[in-house]
C-alpha atoms as a PDB file:
ATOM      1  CA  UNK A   1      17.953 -11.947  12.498  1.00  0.00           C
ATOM      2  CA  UNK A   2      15.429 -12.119   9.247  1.00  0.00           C
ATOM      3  CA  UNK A   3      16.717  -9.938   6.210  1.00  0.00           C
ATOM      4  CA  UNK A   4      13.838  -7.528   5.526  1.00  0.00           C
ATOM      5  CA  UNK A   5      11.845  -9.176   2.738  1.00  0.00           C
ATOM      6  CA  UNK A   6       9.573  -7.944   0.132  1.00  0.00           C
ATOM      7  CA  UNK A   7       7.656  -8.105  -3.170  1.00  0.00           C
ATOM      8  CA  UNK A   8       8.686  -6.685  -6.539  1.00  0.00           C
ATOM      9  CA  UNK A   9       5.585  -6.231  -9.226  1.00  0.00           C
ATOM     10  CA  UNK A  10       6.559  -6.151 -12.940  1.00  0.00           C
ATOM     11  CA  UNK A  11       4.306  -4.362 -14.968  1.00  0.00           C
ATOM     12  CA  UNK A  12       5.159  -6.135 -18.550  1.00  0.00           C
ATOM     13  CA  UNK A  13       4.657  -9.525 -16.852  1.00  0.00           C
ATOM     14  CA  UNK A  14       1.184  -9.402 -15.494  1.00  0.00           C
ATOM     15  CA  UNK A  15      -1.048 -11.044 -17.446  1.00  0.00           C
ATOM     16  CA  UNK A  16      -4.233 -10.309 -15.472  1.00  0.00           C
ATOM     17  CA  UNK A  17      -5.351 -13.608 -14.700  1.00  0.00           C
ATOM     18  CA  UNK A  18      -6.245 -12.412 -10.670  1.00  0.00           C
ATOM     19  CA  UNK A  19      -3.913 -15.309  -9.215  1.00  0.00           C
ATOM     20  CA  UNK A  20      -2.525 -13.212  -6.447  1.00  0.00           C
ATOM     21  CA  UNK A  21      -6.143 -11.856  -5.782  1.00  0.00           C
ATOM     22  CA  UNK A  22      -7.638 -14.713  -5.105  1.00  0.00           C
ATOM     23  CA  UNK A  23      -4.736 -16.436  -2.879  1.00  0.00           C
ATOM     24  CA  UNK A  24      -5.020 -12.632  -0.861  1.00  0.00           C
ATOM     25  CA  UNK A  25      -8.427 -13.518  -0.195  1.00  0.00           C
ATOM     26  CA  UNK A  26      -7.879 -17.059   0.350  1.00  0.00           C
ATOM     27  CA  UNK A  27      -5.007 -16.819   2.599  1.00  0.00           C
ATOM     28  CA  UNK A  28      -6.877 -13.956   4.765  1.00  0.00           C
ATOM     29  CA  UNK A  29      -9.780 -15.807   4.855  1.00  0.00           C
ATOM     30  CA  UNK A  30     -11.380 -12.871   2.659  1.00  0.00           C
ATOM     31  CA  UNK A  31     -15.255 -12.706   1.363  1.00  0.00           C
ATOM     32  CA  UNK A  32     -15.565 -11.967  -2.406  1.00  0.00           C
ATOM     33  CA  UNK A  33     -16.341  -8.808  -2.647  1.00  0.00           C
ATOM     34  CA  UNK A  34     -16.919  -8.295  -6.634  1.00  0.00           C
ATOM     35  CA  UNK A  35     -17.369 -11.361  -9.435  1.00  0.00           C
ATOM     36  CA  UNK A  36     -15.094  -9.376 -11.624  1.00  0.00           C
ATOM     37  CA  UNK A  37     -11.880  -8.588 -10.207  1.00  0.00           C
ATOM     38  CA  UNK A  38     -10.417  -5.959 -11.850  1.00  0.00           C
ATOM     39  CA  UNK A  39     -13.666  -3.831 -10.965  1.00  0.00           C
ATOM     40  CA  UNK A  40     -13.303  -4.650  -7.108  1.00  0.00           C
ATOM     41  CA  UNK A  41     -11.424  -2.098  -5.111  1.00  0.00           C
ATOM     42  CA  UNK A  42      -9.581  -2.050  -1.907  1.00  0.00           C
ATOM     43  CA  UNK A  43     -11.366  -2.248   1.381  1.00  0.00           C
ATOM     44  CA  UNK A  44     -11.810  -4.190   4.725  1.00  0.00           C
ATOM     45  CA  UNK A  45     -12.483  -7.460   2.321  1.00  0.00           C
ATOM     46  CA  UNK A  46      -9.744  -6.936  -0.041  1.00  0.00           C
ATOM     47  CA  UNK A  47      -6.171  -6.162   0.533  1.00  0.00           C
ATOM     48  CA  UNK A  48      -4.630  -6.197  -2.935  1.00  0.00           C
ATOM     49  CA  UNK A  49      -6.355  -5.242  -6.655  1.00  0.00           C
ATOM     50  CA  UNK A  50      -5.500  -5.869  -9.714  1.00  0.00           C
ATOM     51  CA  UNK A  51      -6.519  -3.108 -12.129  1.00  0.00           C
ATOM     52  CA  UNK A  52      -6.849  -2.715 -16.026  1.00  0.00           C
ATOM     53  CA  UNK A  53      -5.306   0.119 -17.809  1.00  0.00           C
ATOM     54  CA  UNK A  54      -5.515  -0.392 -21.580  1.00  0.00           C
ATOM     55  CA  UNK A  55      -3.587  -3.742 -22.304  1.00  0.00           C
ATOM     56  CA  UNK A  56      -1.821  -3.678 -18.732  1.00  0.00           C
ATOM     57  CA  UNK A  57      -2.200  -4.311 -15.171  1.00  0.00           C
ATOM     58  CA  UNK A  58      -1.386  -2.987 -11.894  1.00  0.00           C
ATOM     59  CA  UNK A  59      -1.614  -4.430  -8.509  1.00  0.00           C
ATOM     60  CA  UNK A  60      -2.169  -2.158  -5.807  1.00  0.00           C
ATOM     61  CA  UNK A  61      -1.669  -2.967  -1.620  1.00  0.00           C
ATOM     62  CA  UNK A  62       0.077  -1.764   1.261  1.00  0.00           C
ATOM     63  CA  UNK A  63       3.918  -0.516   0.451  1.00  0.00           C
ATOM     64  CA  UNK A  64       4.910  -1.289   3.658  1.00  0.00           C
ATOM     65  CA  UNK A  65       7.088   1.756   4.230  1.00  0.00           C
ATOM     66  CA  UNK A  66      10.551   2.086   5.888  1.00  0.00           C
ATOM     67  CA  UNK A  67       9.241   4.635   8.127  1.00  0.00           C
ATOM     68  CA  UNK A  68       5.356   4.512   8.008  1.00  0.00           C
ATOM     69  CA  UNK A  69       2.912   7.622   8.212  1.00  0.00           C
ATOM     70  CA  UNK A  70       0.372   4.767   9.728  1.00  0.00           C
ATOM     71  CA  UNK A  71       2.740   4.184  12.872  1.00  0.00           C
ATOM     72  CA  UNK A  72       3.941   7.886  13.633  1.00  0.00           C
ATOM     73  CA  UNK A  73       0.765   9.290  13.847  1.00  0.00           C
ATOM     74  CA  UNK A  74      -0.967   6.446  15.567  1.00  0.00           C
ATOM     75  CA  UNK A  75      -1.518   7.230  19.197  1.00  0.00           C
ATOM     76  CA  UNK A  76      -1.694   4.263  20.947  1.00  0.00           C
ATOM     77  CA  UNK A  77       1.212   2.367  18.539  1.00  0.00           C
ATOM     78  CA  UNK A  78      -1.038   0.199  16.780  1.00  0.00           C
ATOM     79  CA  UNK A  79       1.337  -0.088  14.004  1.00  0.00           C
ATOM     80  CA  UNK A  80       4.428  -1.174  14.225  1.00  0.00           C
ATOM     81  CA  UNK A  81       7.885  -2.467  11.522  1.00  0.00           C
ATOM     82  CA  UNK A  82       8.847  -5.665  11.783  1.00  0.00           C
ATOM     83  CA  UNK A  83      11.300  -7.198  11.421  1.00  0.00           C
ATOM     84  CA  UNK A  84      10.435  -9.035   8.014  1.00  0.00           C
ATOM     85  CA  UNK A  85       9.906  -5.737   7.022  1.00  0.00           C
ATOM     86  CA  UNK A  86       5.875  -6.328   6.641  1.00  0.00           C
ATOM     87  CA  UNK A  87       4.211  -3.318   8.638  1.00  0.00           C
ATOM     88  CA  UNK A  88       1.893  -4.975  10.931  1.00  0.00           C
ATOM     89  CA  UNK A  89      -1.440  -3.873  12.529  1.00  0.00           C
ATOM     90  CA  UNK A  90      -2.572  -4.745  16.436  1.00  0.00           C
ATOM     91  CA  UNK A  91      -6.506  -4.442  16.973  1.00  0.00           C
ATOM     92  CA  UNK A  92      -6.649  -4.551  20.219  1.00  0.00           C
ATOM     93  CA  UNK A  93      -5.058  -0.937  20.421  1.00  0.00           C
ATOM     94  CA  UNK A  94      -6.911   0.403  18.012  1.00  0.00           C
ATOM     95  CA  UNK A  95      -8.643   3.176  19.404  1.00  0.00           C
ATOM     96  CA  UNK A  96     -10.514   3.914  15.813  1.00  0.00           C
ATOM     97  CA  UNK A  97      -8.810   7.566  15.154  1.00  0.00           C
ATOM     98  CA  UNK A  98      -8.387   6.598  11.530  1.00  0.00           C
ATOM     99  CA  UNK A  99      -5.242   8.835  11.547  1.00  0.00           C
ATOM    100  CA  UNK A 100      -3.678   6.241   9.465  1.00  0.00           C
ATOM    101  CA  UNK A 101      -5.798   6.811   7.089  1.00  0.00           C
ATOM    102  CA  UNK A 102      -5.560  10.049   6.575  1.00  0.00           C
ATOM    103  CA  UNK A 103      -1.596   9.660   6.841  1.00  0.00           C
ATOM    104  CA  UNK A 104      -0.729   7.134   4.385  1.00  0.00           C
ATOM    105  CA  UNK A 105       0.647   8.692   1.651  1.00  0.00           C
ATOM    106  CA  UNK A 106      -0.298   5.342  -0.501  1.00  0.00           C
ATOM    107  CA  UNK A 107      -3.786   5.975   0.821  1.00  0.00           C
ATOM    108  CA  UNK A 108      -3.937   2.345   1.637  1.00  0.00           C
ATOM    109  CA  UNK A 109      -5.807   1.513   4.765  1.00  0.00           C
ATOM    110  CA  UNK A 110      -9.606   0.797   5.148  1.00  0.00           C
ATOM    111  CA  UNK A 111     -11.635   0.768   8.380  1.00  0.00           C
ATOM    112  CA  UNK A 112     -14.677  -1.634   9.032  1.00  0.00           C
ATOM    113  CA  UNK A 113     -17.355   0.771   9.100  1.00  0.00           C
ATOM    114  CA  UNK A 114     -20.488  -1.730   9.554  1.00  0.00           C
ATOM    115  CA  UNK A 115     -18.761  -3.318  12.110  1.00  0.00           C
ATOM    116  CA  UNK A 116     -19.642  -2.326  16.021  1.00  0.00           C
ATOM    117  CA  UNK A 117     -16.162  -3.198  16.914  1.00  0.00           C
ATOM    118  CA  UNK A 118     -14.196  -1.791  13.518  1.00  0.00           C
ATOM    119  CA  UNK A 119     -10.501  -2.629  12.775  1.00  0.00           C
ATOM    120  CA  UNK A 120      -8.516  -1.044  10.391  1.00  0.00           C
ATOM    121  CA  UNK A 121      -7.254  -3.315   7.829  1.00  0.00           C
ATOM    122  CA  UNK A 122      -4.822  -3.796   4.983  1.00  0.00           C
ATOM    123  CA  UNK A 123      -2.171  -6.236   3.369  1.00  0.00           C
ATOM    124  CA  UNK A 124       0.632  -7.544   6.378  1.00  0.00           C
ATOM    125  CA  UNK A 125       3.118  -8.756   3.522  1.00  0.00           C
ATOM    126  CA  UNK A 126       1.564 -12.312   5.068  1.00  0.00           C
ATOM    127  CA  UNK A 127       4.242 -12.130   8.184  1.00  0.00           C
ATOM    128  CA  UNK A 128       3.071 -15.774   9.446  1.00  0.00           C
ATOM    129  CA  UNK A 129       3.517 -17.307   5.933  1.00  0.00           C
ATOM    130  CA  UNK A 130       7.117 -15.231   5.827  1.00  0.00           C
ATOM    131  CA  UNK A 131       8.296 -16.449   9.739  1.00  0.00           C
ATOM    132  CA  UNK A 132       7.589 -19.610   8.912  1.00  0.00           C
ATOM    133  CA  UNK A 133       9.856 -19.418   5.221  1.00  0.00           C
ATOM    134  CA  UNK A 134       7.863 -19.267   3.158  1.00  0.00           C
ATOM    135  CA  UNK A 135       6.490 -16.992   0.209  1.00  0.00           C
ATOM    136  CA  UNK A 136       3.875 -14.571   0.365  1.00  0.00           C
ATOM    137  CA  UNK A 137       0.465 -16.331  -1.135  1.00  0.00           C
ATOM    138  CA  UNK A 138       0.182 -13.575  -3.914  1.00  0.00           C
ATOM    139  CA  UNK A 139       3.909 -14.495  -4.971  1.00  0.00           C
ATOM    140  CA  UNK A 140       3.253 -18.453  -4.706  1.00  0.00           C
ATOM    141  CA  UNK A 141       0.298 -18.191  -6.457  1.00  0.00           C
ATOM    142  CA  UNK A 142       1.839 -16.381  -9.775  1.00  0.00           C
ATOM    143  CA  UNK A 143       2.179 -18.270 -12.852  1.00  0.00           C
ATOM    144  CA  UNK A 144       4.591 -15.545 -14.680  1.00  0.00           C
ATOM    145  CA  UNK A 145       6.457 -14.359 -11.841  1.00  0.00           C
ATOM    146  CA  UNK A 146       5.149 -10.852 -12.620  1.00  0.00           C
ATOM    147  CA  UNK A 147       5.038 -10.782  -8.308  1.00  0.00           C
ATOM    148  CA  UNK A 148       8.060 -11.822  -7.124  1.00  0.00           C
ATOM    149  CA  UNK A 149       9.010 -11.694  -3.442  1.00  0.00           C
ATOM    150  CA  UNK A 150      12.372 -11.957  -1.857  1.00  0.00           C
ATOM    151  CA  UNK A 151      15.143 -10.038   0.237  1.00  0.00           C
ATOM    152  CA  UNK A 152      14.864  -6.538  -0.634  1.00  0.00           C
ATOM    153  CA  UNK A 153      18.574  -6.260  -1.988  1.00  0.00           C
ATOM    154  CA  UNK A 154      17.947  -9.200  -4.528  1.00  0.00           C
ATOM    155  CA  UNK A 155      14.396  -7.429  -4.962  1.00  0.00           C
ATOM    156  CA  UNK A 156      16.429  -4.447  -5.943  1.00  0.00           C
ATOM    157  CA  UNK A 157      19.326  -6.183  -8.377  1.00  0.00           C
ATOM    158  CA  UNK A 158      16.268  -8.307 -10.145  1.00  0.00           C
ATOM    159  CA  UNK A 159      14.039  -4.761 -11.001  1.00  0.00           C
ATOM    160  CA  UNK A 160      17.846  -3.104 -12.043  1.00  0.00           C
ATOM    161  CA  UNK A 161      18.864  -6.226 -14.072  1.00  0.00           C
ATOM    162  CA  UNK A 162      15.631  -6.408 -15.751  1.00  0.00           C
ATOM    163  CA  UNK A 163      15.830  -2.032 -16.611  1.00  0.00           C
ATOM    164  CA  UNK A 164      19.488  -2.704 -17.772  1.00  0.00           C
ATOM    165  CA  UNK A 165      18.816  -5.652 -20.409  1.00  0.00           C
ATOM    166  CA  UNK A 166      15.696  -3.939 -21.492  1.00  0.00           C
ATOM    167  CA  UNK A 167      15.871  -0.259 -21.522  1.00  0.00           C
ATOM    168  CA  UNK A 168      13.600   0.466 -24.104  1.00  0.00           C
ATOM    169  CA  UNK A 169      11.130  -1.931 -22.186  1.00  0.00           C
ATOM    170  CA  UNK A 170      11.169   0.121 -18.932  1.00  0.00           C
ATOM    171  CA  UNK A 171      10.035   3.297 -17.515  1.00  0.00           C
ATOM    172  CA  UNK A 172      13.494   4.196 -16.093  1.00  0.00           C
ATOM    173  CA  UNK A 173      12.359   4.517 -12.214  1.00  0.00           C
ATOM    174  CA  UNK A 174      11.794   1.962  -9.545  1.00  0.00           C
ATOM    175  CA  UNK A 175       8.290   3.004  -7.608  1.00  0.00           C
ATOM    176  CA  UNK A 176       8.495   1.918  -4.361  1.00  0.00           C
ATOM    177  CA  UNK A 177      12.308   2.114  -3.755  1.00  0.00           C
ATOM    178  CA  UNK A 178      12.392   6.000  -3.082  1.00  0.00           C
ATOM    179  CA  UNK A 179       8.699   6.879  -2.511  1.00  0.00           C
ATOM    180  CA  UNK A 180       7.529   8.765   1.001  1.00  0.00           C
ATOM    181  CA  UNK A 181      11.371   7.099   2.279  1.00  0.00           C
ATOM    182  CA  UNK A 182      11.029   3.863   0.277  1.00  0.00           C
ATOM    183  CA  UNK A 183       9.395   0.299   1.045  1.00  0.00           C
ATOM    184  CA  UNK A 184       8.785  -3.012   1.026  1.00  0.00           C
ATOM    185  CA  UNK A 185       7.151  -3.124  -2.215  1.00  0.00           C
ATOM    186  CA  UNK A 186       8.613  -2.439  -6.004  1.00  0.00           C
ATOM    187  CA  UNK A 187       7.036  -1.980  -8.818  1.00  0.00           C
ATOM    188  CA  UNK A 188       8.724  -1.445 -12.636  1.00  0.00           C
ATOM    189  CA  UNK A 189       6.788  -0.691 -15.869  1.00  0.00           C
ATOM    190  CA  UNK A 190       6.697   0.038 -19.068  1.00  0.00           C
ATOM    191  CA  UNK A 191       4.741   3.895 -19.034  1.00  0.00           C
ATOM    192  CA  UNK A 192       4.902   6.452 -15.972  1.00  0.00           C
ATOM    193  CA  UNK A 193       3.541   5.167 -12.954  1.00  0.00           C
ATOM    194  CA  UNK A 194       0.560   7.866 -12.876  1.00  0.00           C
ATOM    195  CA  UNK A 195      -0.776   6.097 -16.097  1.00  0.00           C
ATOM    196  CA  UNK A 196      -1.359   3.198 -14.093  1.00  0.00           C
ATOM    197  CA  UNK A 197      -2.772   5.023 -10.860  1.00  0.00           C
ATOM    198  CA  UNK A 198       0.005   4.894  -8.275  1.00  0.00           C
ATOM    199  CA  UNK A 199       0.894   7.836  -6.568  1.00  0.00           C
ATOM    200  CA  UNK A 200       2.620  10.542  -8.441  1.00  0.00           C
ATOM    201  CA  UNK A 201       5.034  12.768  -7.278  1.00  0.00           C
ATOM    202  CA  UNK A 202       5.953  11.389  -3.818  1.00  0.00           C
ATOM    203  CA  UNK A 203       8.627  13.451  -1.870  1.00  0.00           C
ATOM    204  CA  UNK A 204      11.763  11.314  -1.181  1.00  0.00           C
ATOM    205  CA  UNK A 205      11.877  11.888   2.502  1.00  0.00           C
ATOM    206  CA  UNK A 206       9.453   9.702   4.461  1.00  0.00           C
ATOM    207  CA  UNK A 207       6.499  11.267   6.205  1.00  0.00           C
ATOM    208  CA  UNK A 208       7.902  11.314  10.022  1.00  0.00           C
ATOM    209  CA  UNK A 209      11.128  12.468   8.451  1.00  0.00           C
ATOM    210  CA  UNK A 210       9.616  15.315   6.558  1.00  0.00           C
ATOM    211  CA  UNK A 211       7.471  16.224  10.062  1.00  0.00           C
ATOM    212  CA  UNK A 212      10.072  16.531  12.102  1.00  0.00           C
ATOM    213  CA  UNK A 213      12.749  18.771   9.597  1.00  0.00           C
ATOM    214  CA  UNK A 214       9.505  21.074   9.364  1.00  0.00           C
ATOM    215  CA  UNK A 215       9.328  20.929  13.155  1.00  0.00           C
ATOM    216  CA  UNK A 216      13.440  21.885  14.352  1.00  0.00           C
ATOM    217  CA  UNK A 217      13.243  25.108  11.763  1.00  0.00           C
ATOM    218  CA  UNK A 218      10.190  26.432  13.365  1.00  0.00           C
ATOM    219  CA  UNK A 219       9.783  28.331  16.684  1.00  0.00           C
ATOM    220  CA  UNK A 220       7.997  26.870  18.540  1.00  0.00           C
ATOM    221  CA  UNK A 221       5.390  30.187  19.035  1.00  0.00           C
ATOM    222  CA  UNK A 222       4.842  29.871  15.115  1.00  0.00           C
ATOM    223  CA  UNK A 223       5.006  26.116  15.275  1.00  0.00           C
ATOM    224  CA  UNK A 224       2.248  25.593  17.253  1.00  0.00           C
ATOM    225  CA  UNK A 225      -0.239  27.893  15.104  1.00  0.00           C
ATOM    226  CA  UNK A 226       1.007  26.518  12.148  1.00  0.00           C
ATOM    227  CA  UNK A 227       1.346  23.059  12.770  1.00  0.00           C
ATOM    228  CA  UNK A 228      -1.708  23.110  13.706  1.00  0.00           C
ATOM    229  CA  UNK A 229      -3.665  25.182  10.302  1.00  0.00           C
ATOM    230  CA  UNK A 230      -1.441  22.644   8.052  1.00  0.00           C
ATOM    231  CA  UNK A 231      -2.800  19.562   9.980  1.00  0.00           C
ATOM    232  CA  UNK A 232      -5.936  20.624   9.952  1.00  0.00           C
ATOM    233  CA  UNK A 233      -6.084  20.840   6.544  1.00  0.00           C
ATOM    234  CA  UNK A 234      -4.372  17.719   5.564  1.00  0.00           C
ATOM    235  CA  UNK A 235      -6.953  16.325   7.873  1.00  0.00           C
ATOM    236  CA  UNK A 236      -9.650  17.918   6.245  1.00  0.00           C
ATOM    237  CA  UNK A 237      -8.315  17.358   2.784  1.00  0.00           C
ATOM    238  CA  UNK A 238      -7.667  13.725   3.258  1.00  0.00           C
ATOM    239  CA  UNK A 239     -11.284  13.281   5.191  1.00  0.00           C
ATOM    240  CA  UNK A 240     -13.234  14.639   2.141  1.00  0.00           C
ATOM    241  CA  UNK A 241     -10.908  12.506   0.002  1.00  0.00           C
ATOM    242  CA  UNK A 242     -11.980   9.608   2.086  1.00  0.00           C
ATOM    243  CA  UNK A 243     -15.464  10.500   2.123  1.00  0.00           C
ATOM    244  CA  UNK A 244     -15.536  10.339  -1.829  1.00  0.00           C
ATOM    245  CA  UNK A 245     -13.958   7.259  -2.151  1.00  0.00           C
ATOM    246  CA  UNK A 246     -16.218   5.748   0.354  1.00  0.00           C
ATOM    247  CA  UNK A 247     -19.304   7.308  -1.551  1.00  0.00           C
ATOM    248  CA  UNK A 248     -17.744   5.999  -4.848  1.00  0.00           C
ATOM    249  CA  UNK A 249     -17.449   2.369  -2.916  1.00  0.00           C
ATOM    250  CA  UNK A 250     -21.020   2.505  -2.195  1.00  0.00           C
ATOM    251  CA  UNK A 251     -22.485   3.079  -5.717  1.00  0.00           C
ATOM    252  CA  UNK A 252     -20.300   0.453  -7.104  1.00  0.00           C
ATOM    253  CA  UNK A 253     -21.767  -2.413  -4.298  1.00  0.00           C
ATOM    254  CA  UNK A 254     -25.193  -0.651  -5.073  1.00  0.00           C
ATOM    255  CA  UNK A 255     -24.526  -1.125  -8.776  1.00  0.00           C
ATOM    256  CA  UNK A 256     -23.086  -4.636  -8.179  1.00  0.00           C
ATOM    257  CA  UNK A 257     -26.379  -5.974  -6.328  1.00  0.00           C
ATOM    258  CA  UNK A 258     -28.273  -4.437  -8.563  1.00  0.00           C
ATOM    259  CA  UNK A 259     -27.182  -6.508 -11.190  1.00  0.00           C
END
């Protein structure tokens, strides 16, 4: 039996130099998608960014979830833990709901719009690379060991280690560890995680968890009516949320050719 394995990002370490960009892209046989990394964005041709916020950087990719939004909502299990931890996608159930989409609290996955048979895709924590022992690419490919990747628990002691001998250096919270139930993926840093564009203000519960409390305290007369109004706007919320980014995606490749 594997030990769940992960990746811890460190904030004051990064230096920006896009190593674990370009060995994403590499390893996943990935197009390039923008000349200047840190203005590229996730999509079905990138899994992981690195972005620019003053004098630091943040990477940005699947969290790979304990209990993922992705998997509970998907209908025909096209999602799916394993056991390396890495929350893996199967195209060939895909039915193209995009309810994954629209439940990821990370708001993570991307769907291949141009294509006539479109997949949803996103970082798998490179599960072949990790069955086989070895490291992720991103992590191999760091030169500062700002991305480390390891068993969670050591994941866990490094980040607390790091907070403990440094604690005017760190933001006192690991993101990642609690978020939406916890995951896969850590991050520290040195200023509040919404200064760097990760989500803010993530319940502790997981998604399924939170679902399903909601669910046992509510008749089920009133449950049905009112499951149904709060889905329906989530759903609507998180389509025009979508819709935005996508139109934001669009301008940016328009401005990008244009050059």
């Amino acid at each position: 039996m594997l030990k769940e394995k992960g990746l811890l990002f460190d904030v004051t370490m990064c230096v920006g130099c896009s190593s674990c960009y370009k060995a994403c892209k590499e390893q996943n046989k990935l197009p390039e998608t923008n000349k200047d990394f840190l203005k590229d964005h996730l999509s079905e041709n990138t899994y992981t960014v690195v972005e620019q916020y003053g004098n630091k950087y943040a990477r940005k990719l699947c969290m790979h979830c304990n209990e993922p939004a992705c998997a509970s909502v998907c209908p025909v299990g096209a999602f799916k833990k394993s056991d390396t931890g890495a929350v893996l996608y199967d195209g060939n159930k895909c039915i193209g709901c995009r309810y994954c989409m629209q439940a990821c609290p990370h708001k993570i996955p991307r769907y291949e719009w141009e294509k006539t048979q479109p997949r949803i895709r996103k970082c798998v924590l490179c599960h072949d690379r990790v069955k086989a022992g070895k490291l992720t690419a991103c992590a191999e490919a760091c030169p500062t060991e700002a991305t480390l990747f390891g068993n969670m628990e050591d994941l866990v002691s490094t980040a607390k280690k790091r907070m403990q001998k440094h604690p005017g250096k760190y933001f006192p919270h690991i993101y990642g560890l609690e978020e939406a139930g916890g995951g896969h993926v850590l991050v520290i840093s040195p200023v509040p995680f919404e200064q760097l564009g990760y989500t803010a203000k993530l319940p502790k519960e997981s998604m399924p968890s939170l679902t399903m409390n909601a669910m046992e305290k509510i008749p089920p007369v009133v449950a049905l009516g009112g499951v149904f109004l709060t889905g329906m706007y989530w759903l609507t919320k998180r389509k025009n949320e979508i819709a935005k980014e996508e139109k934001n995606q669009a301008k940016e490749l328009k401005h990008h050719e244009d050059k």
